[in-house]
Structures are given as structure tokens and as C-alpha cells.
Protein backbone atom coordinates (compact mmCIF):
# COMPACT_ATOMS: atom_id res chain seq x y z
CA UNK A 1 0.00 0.00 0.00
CA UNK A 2 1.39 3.57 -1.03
CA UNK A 3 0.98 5.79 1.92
CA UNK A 4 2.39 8.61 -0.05
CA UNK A 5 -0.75 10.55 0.05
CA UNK A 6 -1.90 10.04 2.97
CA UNK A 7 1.51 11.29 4.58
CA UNK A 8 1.80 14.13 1.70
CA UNK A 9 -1.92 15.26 2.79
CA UNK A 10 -0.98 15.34 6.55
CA UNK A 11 2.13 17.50 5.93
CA UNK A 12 0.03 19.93 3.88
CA UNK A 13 -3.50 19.96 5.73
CA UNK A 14 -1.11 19.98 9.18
CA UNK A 15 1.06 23.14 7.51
CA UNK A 16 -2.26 25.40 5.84
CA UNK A 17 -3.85 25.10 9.44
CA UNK A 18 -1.23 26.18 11.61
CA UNK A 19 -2.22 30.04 12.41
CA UNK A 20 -5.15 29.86 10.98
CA UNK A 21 -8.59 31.43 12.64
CA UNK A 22 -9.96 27.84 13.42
CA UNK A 23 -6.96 27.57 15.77
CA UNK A 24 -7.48 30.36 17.54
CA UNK A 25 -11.19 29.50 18.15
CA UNK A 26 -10.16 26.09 19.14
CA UNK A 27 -7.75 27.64 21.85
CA UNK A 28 -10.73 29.86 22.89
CA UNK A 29 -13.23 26.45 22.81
CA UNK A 30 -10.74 24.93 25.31
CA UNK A 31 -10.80 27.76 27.90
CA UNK A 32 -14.46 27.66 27.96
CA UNK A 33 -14.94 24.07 27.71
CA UNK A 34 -13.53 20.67 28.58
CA UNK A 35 -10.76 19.34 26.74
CA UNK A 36 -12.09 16.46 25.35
CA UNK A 37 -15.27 18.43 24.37
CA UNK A 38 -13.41 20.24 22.01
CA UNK A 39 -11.40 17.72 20.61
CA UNK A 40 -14.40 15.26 20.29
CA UNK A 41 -15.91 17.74 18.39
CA UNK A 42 -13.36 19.54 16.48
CA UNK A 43 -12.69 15.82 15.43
CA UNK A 44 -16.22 15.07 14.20
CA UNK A 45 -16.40 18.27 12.48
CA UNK A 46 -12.83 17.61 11.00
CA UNK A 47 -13.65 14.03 9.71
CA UNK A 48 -17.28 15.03 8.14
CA UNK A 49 -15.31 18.55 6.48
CA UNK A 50 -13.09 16.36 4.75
CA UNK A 51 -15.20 13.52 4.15
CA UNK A 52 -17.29 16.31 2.24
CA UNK A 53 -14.41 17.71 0.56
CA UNK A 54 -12.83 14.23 -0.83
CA UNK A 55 -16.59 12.90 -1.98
CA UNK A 56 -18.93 15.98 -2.61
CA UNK A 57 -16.49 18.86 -3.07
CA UNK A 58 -16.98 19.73 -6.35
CA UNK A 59 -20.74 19.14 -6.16
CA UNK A 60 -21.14 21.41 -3.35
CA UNK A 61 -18.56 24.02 -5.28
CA UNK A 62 -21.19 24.11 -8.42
CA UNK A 63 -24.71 24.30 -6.17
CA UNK A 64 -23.41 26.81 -2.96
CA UNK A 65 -21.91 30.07 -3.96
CA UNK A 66 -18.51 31.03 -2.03
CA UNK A 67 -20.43 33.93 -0.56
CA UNK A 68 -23.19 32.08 0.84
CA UNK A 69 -20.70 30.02 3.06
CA UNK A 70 -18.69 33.03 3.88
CA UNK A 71 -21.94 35.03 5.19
CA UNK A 72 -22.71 31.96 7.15
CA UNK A 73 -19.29 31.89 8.10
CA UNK A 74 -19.26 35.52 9.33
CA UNK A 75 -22.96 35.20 10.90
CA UNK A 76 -21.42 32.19 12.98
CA UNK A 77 -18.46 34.35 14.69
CA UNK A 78 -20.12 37.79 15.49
CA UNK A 79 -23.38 35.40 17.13
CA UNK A 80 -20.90 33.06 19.10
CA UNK A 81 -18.89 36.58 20.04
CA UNK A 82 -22.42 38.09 21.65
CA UNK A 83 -23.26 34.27 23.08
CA UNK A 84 -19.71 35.15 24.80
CA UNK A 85 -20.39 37.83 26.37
CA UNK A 86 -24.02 38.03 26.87
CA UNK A 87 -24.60 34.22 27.36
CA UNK A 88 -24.76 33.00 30.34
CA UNK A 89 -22.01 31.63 33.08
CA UNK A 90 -21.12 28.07 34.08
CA UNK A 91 -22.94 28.28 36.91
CA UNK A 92 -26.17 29.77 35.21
CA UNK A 93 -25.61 26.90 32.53
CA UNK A 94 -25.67 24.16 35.24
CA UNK A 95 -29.09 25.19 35.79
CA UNK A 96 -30.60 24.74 31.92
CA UNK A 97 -30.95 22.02 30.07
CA UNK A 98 -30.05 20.88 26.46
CA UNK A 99 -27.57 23.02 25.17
CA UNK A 100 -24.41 20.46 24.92
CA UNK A 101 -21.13 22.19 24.39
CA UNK A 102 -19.93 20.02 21.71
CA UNK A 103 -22.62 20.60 18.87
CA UNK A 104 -21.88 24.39 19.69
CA UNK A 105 -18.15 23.52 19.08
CA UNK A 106 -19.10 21.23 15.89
CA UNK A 107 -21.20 24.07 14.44
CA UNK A 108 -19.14 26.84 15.08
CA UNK A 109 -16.01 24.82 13.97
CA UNK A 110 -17.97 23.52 10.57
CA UNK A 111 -19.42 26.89 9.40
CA UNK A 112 -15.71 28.04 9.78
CA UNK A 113 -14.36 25.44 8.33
CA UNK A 114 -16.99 25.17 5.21
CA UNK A 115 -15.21 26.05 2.08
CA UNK A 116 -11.50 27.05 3.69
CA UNK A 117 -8.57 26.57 2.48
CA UNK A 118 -8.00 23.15 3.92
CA UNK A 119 -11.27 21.62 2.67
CA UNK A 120 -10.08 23.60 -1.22
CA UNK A 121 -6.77 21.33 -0.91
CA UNK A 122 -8.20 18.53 0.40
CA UNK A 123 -10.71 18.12 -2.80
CA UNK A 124 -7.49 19.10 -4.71
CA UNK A 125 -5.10 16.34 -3.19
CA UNK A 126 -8.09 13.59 -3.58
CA UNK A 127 -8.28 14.72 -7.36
CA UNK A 128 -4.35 14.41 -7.73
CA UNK A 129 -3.96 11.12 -6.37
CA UNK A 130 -7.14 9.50 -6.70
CA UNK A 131 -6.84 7.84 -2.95
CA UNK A 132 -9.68 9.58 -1.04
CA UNK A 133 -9.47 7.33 1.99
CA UNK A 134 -5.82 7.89 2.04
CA UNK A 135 -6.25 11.35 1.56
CA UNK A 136 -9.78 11.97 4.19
CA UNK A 137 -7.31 9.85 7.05
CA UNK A 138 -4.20 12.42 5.98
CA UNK A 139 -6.94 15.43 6.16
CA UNK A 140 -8.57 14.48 9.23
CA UNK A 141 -5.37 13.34 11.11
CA UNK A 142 -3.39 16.66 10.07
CA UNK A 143 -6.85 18.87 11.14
CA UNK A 144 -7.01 17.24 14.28
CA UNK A 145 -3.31 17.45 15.65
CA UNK A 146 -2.96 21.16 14.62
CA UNK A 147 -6.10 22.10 16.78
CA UNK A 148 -5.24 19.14 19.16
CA UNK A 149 -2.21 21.88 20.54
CA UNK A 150 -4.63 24.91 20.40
CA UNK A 151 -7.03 22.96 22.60
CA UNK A 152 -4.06 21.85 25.04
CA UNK A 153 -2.70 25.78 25.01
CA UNK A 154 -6.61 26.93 25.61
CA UNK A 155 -6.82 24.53 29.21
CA UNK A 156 -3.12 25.94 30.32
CA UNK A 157 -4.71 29.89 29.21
CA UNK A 158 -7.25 28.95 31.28
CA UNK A 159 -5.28 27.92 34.31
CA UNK A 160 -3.55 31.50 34.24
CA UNK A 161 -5.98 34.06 33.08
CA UNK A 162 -9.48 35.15 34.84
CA UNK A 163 -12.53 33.62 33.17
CA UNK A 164 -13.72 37.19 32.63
CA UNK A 165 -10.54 37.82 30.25
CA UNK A 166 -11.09 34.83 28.35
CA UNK A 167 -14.37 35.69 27.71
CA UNK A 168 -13.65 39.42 26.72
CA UNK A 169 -10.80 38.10 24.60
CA UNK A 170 -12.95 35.10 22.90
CA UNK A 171 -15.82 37.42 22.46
CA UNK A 172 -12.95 39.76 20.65
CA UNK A 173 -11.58 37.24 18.62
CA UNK A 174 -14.64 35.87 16.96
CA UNK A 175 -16.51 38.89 16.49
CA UNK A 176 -13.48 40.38 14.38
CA UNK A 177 -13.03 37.43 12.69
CA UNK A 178 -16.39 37.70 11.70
CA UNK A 179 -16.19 41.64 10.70
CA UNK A 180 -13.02 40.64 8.87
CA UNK A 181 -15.30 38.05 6.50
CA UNK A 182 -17.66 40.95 5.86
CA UNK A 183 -15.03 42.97 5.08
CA UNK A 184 -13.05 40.84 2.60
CA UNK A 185 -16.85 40.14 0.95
CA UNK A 186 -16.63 44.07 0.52
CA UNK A 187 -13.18 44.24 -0.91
């Protein structure tokens, strides 16, 4: 068996995700949340993003306009910014019912995801080689252990800076993240 894509995919999935926004939200995620919250669902959203990408990407490409999935995108960050600061505490939360902290991280972390850069060169790598369970396992695996270290950093953040910083500074981050997709829409 040639695991030359698979490995190839890794490097480059692993390499376009370092620094990007998703890792910063991740890092966020894990200062809020538990640790294997975020990874469980960072991984689920990871897996299904480039399952999507290696067997439907091109579909999706022809039938969802970039800017549809960049207003979602954008929608998705300034509303999780405002849940951040006008949402309620932990201890508030302990007291309602149904909202489960991993399908918050799995939709946040798909919308952003939808149609980035990683999911582009995943559909692009599955085209070159013509492996696509090679290349989803490279995807997936490369996704995961890039985020896998934001998460980590995000429970040591938490360990040193007040909960009322790391909410001021998560609401900060997502909300400009999402002006910064309206504004590139503009441009």
C-alpha cells in the first residue's frame, strides 16, 4: 500500500492550518470548555469537512456560492462573540438544560471550516492522487493534531488568566473574525 498521500496530505492539511482562525477558536473552545469536548468535536467536524471535501467537493462548489458560506461563516463568529459575552455563566448553565457544548463547538467549527482553504486542498489532493481514503485519514489526522495543541494551550490559558478575560478576549476574537469576513466580501 502507497501511503504517499496520505503522509503528503498530513504534511500539507497539518502546515495550511497552523495560524489559521480555526486555531485560535479552538484555543478559545478549550478555555471555555472541557478538553475532550473540544477535541471530540473539532474531530467530528474535522472528519465530516473532509469527508465532504474528498466525496462531494466539487458538487457542493457548483450548487453553494462562495459567498453564501462566507456570510454563514461571518454570521457564525459575530453570534458566538455576543453568546460570549451576553450568554450566560457556568454556573447559570448548570441550571438549563439541552444546550451540549460540543454541537456548539461542531457548528461553530464547521461553518468556519466550510469552504476554507483546507477543505479547497483537500478536494485538490483527492483529485491528484485518486486515494480519497488515504487522503480523508491524511486530512482528518493533520486537522485534528494542529487544533489538538490549540485545545491543550486553551486549558493551560485557562489555568492562568481570569474567566472574565477569556471571555472578553474570545468574544474579541470571533466577532473580528467575523467583521473581517464581511469585510473581505466588501473588498
Amino acid at each position: 500500500m502507497n501511503l504517499w498521500p496520505l503522509i503528503i496530505t498530513f504534511l500539507i492539511i497539518g502546515a495550511a492550518e497552523l495560524g489559521d482562525k480555526p486555531q485560535l477558536m479552538t484555543l478559545t473552545f478549550a478555555a471555555k470548555y472541557p478538553l475532550w469536548k473540544v477535541i471530540g468535536a473539532e474531530s467530528a467536524a474535522s472528519a465530516v469537512l473532509m469527508a465532504i471535501a474528498v466525496l462531494f467537493g466539487s458538487i457542493i462548489d457548483k450548487f453553494i456560492p462562495p459567498l453564501y458560506i462566507q456570510l454563514l461563516a461571518g454570521t457564525v463568529f459575530i453570534g458566538f462573540g455576543l453568546w460570549t459575552i451576553f450568554g450566560k455563566d457556568k454556573d447559570e448553565e448548570a441550571h438549563t438544560s439541552g444546550k451540549n457544548p460540543f454541537w456548539i463547538i461542531f457548528a461553530t467549527f464547521f461553518a468556519a471550516e466550510l469552504g476554507d482553504k483546507t477543505q479547497l486542498a483537500t478536494l485538490a489532493l483527492s483529485a491528484k492522487y485518486g486515494s480519497p481514503i488515504q487522503v480523508w485519514i491524511g486530512a482528518t489526522l493533520g486537522m485534528i493534531g494542529v487544533n489538538a495543541v490549540a485545545a491543550v494551550a486553551g486549558t493551560w490559558v485557562k489555568k492562568y488568566v481570569s474567566d472574565e478575560i477569556i471571555r472578553w478576549v474570545g468574544a474579541a476574537i470571533f466577532i473580528s473574525f467575523g467583521l473581517s469576513i464581511f469585510t473581505s466580501i466588501l473588498l
